[in-house]
N, C-alpha and C. Protein backbone atom coordinates (compact mmCIF):
# COMPACT_ATOMS: atom_id res chain seq x y z
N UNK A 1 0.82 -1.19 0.00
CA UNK A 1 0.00 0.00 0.00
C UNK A 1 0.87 1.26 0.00
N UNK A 2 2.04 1.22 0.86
CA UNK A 2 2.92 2.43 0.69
C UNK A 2 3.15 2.78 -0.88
N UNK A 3 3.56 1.39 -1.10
CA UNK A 3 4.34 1.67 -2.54
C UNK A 3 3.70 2.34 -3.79
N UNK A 4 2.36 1.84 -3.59
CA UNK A 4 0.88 2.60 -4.40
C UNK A 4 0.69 4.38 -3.81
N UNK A 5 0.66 4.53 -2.95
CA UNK A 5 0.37 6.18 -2.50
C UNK A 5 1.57 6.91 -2.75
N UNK A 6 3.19 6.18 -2.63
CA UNK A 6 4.57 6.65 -3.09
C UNK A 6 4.71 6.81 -4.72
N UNK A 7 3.82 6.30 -5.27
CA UNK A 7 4.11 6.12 -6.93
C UNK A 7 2.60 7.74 -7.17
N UNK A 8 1.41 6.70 -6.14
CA UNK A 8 0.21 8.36 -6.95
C UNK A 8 1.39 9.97 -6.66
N UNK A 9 1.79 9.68 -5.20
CA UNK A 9 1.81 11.13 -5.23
C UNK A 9 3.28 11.29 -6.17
N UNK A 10 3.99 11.03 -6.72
CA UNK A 10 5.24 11.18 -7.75
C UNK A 10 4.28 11.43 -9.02
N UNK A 11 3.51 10.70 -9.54
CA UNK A 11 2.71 11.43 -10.45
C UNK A 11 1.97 12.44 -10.53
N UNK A 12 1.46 12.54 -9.14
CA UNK A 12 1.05 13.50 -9.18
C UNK A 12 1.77 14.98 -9.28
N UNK A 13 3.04 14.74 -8.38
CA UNK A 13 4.21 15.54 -8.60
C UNK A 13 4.68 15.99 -10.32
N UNK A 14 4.64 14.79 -11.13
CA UNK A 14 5.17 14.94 -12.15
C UNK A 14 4.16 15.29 -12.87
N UNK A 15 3.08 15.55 -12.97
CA UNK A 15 1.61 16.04 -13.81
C UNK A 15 1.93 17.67 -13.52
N UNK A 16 2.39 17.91 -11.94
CA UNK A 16 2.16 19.32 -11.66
C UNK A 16 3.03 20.00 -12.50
N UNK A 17 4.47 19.77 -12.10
CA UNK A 17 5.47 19.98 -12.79
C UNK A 17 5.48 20.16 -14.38
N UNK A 18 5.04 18.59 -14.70
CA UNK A 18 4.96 19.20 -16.49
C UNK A 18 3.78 20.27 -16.41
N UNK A 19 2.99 20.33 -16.08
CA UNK A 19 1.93 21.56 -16.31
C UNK A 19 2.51 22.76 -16.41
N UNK A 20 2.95 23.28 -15.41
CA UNK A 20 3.75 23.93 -14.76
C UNK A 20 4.74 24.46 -15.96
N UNK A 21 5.08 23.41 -16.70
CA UNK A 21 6.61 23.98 -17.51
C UNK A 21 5.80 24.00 -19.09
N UNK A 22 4.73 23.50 -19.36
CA UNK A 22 4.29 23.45 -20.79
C UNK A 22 3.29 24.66 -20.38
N UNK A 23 3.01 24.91 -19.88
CA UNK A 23 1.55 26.31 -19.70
C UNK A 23 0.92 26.57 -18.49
N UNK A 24 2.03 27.76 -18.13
CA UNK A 24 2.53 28.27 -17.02
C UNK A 24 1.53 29.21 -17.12
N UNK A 25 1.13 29.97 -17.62
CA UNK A 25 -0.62 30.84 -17.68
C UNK A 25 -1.51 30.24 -17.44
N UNK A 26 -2.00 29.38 -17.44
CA UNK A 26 -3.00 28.23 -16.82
C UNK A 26 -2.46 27.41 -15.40
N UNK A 27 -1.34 27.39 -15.33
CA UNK A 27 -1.01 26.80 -13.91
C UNK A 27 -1.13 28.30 -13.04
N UNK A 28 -0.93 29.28 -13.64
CA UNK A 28 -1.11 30.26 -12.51
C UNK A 28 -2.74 30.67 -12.04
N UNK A 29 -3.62 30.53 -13.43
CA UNK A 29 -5.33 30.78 -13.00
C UNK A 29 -5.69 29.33 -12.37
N UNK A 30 -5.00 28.27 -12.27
CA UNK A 30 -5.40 27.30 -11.58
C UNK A 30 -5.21 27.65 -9.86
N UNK A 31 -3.91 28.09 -9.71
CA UNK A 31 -3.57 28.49 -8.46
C UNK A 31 -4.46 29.56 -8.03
N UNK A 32 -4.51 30.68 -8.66
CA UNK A 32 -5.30 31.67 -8.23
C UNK A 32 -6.89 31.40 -7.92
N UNK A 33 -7.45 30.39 -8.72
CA UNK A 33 -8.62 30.06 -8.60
C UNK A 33 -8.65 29.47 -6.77
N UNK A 34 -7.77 28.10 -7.09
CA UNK A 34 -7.61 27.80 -5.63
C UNK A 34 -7.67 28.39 -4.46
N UNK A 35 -6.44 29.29 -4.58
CA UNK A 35 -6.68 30.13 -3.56
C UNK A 35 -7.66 31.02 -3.22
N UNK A 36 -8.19 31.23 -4.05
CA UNK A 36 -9.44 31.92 -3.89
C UNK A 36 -10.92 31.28 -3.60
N UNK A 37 -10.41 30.26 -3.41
CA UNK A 37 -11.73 29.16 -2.82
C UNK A 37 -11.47 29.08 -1.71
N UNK A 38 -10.18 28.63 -1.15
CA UNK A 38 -9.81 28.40 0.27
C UNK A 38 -10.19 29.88 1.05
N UNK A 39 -10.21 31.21 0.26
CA UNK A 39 -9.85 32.32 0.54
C UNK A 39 -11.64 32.69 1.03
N UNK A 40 -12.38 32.06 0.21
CA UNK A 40 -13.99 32.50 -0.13
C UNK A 40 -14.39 31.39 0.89
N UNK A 41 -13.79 30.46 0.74
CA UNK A 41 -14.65 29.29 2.47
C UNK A 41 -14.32 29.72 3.67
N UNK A 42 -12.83 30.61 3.73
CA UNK A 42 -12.42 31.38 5.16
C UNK A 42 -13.48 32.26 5.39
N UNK A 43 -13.78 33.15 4.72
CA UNK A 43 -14.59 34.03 4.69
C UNK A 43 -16.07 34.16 5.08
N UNK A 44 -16.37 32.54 4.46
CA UNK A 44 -18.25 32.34 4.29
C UNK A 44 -18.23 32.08 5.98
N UNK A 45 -16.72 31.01 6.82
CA UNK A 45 -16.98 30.35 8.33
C UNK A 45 -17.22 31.64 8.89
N UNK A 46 -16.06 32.34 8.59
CA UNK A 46 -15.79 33.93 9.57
C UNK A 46 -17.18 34.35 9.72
N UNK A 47 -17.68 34.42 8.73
CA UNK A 47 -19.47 35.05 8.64
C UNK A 47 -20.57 34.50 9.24
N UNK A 48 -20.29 32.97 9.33
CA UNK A 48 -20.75 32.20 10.04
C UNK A 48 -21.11 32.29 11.65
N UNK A 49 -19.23 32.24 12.17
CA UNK A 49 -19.41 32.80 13.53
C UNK A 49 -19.77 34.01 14.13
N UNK A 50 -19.72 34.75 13.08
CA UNK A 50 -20.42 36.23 13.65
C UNK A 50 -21.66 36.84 13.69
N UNK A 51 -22.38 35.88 12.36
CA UNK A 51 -24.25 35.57 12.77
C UNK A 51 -24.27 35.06 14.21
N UNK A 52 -23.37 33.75 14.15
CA UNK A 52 -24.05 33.00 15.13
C UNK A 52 -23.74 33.46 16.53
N UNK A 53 -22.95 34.30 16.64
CA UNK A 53 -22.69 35.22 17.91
C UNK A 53 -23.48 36.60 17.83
N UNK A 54 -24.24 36.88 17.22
CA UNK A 54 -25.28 37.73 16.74
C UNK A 54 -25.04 38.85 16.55
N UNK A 55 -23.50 38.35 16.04
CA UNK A 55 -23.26 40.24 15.24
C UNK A 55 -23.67 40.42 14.19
């Protein structure tokens, strides 16, 4: 089982990488997208706790 999750994540490594080096304008709106999800779910909790504390 190691040897299976040691081989996905090297491909997966190596998918990023070639991406990365063949079309580097699309690896960057991929990133930016990302982060901006992680960025927009911080945001929606934050809003969350401050209804629910009834600000």
């Amino acid at each position: 089982m190691k040897l299976v999750k040691r081989l996905l994540i090297g491909l997966v490594i190596a998918f990023a990488v070639f991406y990365l080096v063949t079309r580097p304008q699309d690896a960057a709106n991929a990133v930016q997208a990302a982060v901006g999800a992680v960025w927009g779910a911080g945001v929606a909790v934050t809003d969350f706790f401050v209804a629910l504390a009834g600000g």
